[in-house]
N, C-alpha and C. Protein backbone atom coordinates (compact mmCIF):
# COMPACT_ATOMS: atom_id res chain seq x y z
N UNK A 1 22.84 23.20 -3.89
CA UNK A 1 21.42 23.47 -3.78
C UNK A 1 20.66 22.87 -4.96
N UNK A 2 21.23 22.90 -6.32
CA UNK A 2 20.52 22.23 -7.23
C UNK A 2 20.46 20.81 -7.49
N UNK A 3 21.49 20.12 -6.55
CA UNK A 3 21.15 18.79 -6.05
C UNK A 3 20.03 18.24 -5.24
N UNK A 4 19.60 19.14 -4.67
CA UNK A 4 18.46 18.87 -3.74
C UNK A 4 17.41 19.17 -4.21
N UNK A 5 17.28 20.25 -5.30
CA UNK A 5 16.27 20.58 -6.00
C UNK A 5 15.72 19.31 -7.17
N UNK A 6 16.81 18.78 -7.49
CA UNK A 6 16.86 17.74 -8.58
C UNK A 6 16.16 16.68 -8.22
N UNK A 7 16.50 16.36 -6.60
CA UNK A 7 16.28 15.00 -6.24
C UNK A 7 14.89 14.35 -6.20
N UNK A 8 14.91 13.11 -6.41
CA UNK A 8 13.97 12.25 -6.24
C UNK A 8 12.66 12.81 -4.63
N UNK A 9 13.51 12.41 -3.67
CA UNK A 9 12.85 12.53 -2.54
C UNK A 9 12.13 14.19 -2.27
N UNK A 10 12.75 15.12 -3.02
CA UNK A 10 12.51 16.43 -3.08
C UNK A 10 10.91 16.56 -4.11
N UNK A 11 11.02 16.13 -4.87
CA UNK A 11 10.40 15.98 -6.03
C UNK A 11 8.80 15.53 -5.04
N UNK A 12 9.21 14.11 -5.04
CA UNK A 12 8.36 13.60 -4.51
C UNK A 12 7.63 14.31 -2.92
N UNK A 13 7.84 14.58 -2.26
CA UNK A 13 7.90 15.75 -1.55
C UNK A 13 6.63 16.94 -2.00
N UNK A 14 7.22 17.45 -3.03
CA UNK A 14 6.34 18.61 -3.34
C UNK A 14 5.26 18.18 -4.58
N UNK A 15 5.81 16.99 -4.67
CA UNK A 15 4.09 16.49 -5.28
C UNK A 15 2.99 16.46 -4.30
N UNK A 16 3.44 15.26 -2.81
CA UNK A 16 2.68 15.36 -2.15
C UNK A 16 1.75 16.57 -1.76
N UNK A 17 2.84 17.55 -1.85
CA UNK A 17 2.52 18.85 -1.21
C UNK A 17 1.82 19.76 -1.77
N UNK A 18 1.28 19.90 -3.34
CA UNK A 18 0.30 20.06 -4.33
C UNK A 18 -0.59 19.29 -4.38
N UNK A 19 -0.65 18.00 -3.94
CA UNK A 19 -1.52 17.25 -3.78
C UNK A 19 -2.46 17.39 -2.95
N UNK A 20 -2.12 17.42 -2.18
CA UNK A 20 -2.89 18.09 -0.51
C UNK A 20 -3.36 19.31 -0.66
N UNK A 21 -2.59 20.47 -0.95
CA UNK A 21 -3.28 21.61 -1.17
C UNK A 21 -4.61 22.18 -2.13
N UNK A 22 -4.44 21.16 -3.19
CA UNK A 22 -5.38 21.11 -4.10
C UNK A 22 -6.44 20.56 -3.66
N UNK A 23 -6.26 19.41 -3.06
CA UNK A 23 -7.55 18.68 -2.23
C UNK A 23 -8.11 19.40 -1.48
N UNK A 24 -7.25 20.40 -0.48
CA UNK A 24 -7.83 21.57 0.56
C UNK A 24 -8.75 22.39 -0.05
N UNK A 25 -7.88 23.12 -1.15
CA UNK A 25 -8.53 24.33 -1.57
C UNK A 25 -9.78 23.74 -2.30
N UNK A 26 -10.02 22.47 -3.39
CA UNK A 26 -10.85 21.75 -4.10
C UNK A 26 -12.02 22.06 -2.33
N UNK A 27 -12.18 21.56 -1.16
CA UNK A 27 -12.91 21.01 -0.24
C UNK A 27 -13.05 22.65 0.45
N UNK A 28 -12.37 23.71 -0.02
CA UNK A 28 -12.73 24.88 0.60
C UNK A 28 -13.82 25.49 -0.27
N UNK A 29 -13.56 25.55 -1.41
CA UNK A 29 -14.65 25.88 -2.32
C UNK A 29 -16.29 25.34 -3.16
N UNK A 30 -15.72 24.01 -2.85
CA UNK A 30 -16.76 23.22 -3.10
C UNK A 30 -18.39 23.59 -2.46
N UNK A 31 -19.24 23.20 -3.25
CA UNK A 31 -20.61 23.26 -2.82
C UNK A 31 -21.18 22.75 -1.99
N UNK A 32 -21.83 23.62 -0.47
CA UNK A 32 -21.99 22.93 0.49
C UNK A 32 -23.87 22.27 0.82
N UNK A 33 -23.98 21.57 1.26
CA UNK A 33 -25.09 21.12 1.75
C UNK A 33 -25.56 19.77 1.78
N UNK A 34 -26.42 19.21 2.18
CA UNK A 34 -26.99 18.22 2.02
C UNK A 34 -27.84 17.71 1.13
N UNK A 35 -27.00 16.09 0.70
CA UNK A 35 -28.31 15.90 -0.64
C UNK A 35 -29.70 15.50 0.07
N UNK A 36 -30.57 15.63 -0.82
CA UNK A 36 -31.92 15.06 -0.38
C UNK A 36 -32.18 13.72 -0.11
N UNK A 37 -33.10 13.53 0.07
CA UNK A 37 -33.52 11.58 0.46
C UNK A 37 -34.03 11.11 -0.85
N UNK A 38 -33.94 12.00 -2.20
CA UNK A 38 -34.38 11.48 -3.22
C UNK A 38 -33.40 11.11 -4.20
N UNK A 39 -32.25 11.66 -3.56
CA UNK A 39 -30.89 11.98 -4.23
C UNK A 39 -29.92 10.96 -4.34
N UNK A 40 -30.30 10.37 -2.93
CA UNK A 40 -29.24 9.39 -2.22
C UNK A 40 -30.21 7.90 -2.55
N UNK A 41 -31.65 8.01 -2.71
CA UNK A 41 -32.12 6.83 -3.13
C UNK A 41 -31.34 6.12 -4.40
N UNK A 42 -31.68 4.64 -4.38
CA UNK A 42 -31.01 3.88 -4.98
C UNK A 42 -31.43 4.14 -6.91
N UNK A 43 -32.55 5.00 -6.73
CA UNK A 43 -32.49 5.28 -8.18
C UNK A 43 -32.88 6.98 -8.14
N UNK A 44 -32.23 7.12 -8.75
CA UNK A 44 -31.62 8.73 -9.03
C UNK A 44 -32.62 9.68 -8.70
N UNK A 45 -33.75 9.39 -9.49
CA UNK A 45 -35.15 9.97 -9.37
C UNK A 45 -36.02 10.02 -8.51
N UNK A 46 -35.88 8.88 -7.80
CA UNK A 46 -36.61 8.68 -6.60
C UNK A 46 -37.94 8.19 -6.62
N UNK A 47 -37.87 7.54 -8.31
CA UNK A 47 -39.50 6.83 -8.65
C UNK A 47 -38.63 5.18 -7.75
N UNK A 48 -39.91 4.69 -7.21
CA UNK A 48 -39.99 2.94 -6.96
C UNK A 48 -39.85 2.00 -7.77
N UNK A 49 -39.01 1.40 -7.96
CA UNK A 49 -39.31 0.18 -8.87
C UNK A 49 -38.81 -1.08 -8.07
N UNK A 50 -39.67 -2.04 -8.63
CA UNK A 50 -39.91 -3.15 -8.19
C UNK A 50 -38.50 -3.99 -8.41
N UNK A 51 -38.06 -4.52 -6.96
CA UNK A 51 -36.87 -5.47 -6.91
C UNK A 51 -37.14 -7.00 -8.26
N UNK A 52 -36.16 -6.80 -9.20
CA UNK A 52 -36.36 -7.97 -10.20
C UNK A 52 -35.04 -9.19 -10.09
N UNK A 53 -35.39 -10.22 -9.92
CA UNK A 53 -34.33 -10.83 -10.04
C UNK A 53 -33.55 -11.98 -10.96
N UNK A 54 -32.48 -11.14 -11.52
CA UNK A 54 -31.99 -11.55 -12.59
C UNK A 54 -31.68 -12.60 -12.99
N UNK A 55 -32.05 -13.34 -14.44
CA UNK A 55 -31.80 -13.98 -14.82
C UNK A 55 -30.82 -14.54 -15.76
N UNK A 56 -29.60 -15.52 -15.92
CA UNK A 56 -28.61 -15.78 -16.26
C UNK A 56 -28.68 -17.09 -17.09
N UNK A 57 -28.26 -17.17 -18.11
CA UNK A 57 -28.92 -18.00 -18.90
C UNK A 57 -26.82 -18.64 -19.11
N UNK A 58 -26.42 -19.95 -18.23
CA UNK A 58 -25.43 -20.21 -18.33
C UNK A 58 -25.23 -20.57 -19.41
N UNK A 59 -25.85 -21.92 -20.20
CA UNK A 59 -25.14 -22.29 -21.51
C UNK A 59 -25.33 -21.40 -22.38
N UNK A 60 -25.27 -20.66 -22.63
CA UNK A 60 -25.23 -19.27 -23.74
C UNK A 60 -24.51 -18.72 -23.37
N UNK A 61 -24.08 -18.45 -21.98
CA UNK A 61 -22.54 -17.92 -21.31
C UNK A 61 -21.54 -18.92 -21.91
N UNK A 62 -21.31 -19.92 -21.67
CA UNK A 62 -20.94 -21.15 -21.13
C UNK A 62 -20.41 -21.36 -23.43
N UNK A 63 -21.47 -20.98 -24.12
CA UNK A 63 -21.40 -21.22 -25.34
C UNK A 63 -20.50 -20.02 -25.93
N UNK A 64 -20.97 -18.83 -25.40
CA UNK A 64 -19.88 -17.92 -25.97
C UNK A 64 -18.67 -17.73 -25.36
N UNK A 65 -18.15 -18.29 -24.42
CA UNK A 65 -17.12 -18.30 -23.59
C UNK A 65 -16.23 -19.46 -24.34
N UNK A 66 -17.31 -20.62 -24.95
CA UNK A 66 -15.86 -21.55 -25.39
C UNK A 66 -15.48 -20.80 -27.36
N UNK A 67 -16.42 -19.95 -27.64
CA UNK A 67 -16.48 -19.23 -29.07
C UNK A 67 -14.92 -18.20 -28.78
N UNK A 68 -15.39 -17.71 -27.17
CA UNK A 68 -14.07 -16.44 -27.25
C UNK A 68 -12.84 -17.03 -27.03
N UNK A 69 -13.01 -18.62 -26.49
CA UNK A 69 -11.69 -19.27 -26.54
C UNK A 69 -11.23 -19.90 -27.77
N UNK A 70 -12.37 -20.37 -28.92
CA UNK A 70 -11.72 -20.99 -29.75
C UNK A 70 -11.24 -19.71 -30.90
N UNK A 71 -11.45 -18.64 -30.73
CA UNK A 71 -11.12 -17.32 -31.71
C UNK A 71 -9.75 -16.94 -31.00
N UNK A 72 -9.64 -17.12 -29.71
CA UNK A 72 -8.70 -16.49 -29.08
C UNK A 72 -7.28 -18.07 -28.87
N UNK A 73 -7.85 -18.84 -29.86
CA UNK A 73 -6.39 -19.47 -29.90
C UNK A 73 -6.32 -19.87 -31.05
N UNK A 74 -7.43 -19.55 -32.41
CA UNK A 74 -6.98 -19.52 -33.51
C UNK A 74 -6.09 -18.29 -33.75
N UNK A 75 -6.69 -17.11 -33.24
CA UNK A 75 -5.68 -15.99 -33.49
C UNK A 75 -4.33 -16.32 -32.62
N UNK A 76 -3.63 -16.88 -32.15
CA UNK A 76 -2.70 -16.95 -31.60
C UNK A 76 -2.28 -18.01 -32.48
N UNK A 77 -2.59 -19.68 -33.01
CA UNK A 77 -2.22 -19.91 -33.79
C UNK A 77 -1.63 -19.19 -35.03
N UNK A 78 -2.26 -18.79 -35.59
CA UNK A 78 -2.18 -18.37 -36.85
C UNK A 78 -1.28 -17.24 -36.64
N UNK A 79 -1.11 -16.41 -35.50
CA UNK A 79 -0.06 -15.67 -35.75
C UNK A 79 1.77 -16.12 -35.65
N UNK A 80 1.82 -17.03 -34.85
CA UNK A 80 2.65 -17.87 -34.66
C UNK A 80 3.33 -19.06 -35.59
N UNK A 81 2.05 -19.50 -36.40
CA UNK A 81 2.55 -19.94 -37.43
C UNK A 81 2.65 -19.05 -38.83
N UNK A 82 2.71 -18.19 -38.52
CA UNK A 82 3.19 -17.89 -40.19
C UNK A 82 4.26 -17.60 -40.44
N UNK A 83 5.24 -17.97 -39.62
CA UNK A 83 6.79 -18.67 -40.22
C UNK A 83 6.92 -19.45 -41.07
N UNK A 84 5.84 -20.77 -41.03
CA UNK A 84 5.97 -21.36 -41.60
C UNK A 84 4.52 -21.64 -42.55
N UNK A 85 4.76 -21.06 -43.41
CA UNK A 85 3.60 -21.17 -44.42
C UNK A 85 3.50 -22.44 -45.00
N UNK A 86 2.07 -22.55 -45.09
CA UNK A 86 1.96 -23.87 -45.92
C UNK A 86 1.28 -24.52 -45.44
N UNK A 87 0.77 -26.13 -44.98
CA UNK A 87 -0.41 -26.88 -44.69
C UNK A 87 -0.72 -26.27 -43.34
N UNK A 88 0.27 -25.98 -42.48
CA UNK A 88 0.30 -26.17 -40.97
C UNK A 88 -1.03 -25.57 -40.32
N UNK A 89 -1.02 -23.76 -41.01
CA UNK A 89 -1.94 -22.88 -40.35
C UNK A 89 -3.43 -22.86 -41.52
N UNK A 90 -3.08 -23.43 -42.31
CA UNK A 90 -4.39 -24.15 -42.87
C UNK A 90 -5.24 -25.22 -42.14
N UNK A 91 -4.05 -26.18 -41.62
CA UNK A 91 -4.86 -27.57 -40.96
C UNK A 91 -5.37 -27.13 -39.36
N UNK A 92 -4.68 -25.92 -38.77
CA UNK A 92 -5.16 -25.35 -37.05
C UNK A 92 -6.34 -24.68 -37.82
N UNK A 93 -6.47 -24.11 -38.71
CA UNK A 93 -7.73 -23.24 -39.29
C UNK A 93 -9.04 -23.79 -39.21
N UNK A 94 -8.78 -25.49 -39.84
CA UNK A 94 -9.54 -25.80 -40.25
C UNK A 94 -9.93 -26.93 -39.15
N UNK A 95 -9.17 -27.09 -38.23
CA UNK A 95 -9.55 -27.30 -36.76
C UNK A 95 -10.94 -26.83 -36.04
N UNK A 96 -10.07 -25.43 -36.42
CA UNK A 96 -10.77 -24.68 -35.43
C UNK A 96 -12.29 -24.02 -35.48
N UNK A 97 -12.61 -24.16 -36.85
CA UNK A 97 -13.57 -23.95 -37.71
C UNK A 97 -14.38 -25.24 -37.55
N UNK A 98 -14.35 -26.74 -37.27
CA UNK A 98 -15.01 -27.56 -37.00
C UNK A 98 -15.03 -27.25 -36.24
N UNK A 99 -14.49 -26.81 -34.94
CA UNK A 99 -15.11 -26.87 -33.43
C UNK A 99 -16.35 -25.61 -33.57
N UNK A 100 -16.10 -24.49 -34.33
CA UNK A 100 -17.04 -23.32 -34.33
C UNK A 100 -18.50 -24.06 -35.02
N UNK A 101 -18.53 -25.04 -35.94
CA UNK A 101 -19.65 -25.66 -36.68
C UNK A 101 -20.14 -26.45 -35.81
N UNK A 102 -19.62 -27.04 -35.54
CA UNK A 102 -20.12 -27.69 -33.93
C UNK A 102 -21.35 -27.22 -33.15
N UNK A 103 -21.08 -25.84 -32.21
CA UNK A 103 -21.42 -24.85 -31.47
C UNK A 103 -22.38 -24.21 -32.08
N UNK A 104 -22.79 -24.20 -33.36
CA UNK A 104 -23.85 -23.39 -33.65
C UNK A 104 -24.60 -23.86 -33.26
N UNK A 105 -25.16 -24.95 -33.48
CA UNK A 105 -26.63 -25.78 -33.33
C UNK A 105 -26.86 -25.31 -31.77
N UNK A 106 -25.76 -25.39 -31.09
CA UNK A 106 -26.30 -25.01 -29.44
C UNK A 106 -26.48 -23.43 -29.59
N UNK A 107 -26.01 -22.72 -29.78
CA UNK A 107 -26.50 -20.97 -30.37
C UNK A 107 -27.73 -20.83 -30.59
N UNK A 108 -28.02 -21.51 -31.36
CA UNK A 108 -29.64 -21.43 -32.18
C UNK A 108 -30.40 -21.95 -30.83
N UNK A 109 -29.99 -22.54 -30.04
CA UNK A 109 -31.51 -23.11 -29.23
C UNK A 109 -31.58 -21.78 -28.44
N UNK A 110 -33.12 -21.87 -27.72
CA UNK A 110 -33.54 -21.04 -26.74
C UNK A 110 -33.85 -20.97 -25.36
């Protein structure tokens, strides 16, 4: 009997089976009624606001996207090389740091 109690499929079993009941009893007690038409509107309050449509400004995406790539493979450099200390993770550093000097001038525009 305490083989069956032990088991996997048993187990699993009476999870389901707390699972469900909890959901029952959670949906027996719960608060009943209907929300309002102010409730279910698309803004909470039910004030109007005017449909706006958004604007996306790519190269400033486009600029910090190649910033999170050149940080995100100096840090992988540099962790990788520090086996070997010495010019190596100085010279990827200093790579990578011209490409970031680069990129400012496009940052700054508007």
């Amino acid at each position: 009997m305490q083989e069956i109690l032990l088991s996997i499929p048993f187990g699993l079993f009476i999870a389901v089976l707390l699972a469900a009941s909890l959901y029952w009893w959670g949906g027996r007690i719960s608060a009943k009624g209907r929300p309002s038409d102010a409730k279910i509107a698309s803004y909470a309050c039910g004030e109007e606001l005017p449909a706006e449509k958004l604007q996306v400004n790519l190269q400033r995406f486009f600029v910090y996207a190649v910033y999170f790539m050149i940080f995100d493979i100096l840090a992988f450099m540099l962790a990788t090389s520090l086996a070997s200390p010495g010019r190596l993770p100085a010279a990827y550093a200093l790579v990578l740091f011209l490409a970031i000097a680069m990129l400012l001038p496009l940052v700054r525009q508007k």
